[in-house]
PDB file of N, CA and C in Angstrom:
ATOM      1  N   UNK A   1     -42.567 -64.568 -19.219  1.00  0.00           N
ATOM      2  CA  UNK A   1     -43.971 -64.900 -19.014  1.00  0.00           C
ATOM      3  C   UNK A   1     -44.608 -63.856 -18.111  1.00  0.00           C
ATOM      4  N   UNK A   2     -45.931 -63.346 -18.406  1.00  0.00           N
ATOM      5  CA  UNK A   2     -46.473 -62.379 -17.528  1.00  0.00           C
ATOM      6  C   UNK A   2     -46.495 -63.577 -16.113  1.00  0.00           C
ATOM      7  N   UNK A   3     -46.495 -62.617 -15.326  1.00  0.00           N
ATOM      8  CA  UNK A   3     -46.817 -62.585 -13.427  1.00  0.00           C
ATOM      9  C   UNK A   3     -47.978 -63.076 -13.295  1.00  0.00           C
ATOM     10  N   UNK A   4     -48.450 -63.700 -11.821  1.00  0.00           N
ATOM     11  CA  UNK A   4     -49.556 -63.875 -11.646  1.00  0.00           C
ATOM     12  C   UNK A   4     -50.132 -62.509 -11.679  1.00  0.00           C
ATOM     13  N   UNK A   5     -49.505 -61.133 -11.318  1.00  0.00           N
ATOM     14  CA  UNK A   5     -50.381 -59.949 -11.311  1.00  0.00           C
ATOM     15  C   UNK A   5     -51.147 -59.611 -12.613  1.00  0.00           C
ATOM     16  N   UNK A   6     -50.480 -60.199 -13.758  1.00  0.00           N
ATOM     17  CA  UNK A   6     -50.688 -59.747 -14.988  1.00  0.00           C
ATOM     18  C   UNK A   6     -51.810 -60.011 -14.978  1.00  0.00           C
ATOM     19  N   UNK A   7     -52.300 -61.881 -15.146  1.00  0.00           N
ATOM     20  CA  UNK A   7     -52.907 -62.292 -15.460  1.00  0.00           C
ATOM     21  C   UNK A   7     -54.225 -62.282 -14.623  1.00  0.00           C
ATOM     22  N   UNK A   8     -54.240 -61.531 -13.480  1.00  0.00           N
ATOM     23  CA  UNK A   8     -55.036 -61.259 -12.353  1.00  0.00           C
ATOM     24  C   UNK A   8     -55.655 -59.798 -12.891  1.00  0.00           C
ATOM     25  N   UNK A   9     -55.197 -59.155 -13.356  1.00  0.00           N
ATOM     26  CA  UNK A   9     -55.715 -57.875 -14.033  1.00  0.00           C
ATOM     27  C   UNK A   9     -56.499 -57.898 -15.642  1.00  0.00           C
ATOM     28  N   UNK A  10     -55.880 -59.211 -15.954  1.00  0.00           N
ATOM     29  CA  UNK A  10     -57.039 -59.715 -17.589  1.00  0.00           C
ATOM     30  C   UNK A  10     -58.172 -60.038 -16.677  1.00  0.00           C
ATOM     31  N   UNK A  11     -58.207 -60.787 -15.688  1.00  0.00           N
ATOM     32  CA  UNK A  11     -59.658 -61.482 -15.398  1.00  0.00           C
ATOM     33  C   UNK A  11     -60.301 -60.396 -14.620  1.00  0.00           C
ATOM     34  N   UNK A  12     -59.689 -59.322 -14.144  1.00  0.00           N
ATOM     35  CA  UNK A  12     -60.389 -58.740 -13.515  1.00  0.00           C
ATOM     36  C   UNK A  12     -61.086 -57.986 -14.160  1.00  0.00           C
ATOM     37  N   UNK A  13     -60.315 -57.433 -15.622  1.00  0.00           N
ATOM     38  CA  UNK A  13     -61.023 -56.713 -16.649  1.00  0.00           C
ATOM     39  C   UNK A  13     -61.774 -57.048 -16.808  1.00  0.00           C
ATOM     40  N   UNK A  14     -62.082 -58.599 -17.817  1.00  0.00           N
ATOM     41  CA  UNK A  14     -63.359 -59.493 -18.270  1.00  0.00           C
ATOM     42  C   UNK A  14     -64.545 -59.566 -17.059  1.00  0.00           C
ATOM     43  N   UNK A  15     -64.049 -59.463 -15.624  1.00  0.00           N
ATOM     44  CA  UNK A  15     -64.978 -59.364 -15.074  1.00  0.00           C
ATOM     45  C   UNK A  15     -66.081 -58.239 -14.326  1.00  0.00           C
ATOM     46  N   UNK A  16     -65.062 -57.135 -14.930  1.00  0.00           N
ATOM     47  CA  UNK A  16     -65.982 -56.134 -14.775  1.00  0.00           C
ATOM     48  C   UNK A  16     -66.672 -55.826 -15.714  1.00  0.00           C
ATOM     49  N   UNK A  17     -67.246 -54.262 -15.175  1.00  0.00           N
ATOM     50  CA  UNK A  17     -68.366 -53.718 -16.737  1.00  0.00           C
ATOM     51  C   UNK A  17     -67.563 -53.126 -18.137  1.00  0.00           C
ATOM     52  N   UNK A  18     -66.238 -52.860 -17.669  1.00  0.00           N
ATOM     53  CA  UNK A  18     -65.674 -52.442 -18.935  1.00  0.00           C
ATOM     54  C   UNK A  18     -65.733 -53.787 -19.938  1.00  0.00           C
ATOM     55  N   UNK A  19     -66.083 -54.824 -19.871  1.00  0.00           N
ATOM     56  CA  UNK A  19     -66.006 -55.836 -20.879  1.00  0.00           C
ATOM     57  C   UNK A  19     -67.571 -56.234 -21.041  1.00  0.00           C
ATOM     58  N   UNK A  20     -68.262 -55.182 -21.104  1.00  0.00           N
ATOM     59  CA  UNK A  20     -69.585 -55.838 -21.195  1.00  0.00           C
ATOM     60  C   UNK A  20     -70.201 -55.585 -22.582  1.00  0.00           C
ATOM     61  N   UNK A  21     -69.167 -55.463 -23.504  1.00  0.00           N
ATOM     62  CA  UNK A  21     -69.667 -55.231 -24.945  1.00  0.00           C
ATOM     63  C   UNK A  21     -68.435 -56.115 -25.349  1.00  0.00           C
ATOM     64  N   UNK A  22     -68.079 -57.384 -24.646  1.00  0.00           N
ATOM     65  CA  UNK A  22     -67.276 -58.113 -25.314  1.00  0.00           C
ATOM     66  C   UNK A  22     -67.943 -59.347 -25.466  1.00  0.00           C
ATOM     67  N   UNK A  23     -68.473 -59.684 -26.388  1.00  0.00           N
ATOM     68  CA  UNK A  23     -69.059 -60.950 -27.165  1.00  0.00           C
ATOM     69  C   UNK A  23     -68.841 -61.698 -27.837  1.00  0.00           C
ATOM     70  N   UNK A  24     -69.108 -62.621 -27.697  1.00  0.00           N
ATOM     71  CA  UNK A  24     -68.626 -63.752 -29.060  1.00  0.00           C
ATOM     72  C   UNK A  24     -67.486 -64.300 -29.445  1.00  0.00           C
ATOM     73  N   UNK A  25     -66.444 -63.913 -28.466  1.00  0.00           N
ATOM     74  CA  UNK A  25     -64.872 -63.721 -29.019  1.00  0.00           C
ATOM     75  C   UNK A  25     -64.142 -64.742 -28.265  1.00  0.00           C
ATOM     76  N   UNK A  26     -63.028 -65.640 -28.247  1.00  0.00           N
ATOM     77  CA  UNK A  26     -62.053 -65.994 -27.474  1.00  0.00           C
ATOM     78  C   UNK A  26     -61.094 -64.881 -27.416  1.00  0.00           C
ATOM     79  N   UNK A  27     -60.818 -64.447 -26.077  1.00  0.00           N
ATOM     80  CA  UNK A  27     -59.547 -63.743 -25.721  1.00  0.00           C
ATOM     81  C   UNK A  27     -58.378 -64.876 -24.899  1.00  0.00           C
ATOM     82  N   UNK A  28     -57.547 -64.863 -25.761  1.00  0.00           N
ATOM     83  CA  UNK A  28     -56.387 -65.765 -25.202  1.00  0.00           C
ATOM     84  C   UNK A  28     -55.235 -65.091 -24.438  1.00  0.00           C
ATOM     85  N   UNK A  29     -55.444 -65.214 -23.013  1.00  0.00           N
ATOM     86  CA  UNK A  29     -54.356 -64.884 -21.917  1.00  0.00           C
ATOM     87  C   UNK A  29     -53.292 -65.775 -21.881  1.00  0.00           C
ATOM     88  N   UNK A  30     -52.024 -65.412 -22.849  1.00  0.00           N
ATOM     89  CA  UNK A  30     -51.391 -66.340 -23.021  1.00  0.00           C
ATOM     90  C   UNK A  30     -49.275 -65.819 -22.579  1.00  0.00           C
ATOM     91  N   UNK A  31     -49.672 -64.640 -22.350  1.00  0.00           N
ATOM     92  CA  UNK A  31     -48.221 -63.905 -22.174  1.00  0.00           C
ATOM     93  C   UNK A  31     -47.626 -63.704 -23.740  1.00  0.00           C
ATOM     94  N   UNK A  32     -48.528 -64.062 -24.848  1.00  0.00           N
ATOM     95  CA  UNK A  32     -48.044 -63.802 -26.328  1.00  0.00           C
ATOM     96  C   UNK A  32     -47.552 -65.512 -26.431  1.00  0.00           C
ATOM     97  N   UNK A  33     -47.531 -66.402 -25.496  1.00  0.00           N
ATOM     98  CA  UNK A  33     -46.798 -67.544 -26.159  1.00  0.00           C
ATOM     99  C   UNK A  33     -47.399 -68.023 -27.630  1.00  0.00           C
ATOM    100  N   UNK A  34     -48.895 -67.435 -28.182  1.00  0.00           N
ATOM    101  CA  UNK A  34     -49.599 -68.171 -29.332  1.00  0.00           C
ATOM    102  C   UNK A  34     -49.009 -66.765 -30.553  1.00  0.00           C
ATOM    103  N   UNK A  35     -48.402 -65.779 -30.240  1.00  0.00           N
ATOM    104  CA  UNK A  35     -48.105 -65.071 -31.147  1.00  0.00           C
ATOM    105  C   UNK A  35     -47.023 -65.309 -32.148  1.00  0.00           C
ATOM    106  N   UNK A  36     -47.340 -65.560 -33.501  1.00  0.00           N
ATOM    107  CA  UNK A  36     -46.477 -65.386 -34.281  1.00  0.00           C
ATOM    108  C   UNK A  36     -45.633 -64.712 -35.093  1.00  0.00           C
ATOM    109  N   UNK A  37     -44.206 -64.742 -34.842  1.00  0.00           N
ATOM    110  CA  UNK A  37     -42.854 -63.590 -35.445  1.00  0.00           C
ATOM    111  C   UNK A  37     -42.993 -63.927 -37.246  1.00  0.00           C
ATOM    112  N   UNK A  38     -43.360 -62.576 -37.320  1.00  0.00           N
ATOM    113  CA  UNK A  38     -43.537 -62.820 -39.091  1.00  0.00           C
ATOM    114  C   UNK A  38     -41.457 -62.508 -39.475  1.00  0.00           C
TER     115      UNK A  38
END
């Protein structure tokens, strides 16, 4: 499972300006647990 650091560096992204052309979207911070092994 990602670290609290991990997940402290997604929100920090979303909360800066580099995410300011991110719209409309769910981004799921999940450590991959929703990813599926084809």
């Amino acid at each position: 499972m990602a670290g609290l650091t991990r997940r402290q560096q997604c929100a920090a992204v979303l909360a800066s300006d580099e995410s300011r052309y991110i719209t409309g979207t769910q981004l799921v911070v999940d450590a991959g647990l929703t990813q599926k092994v084809s």
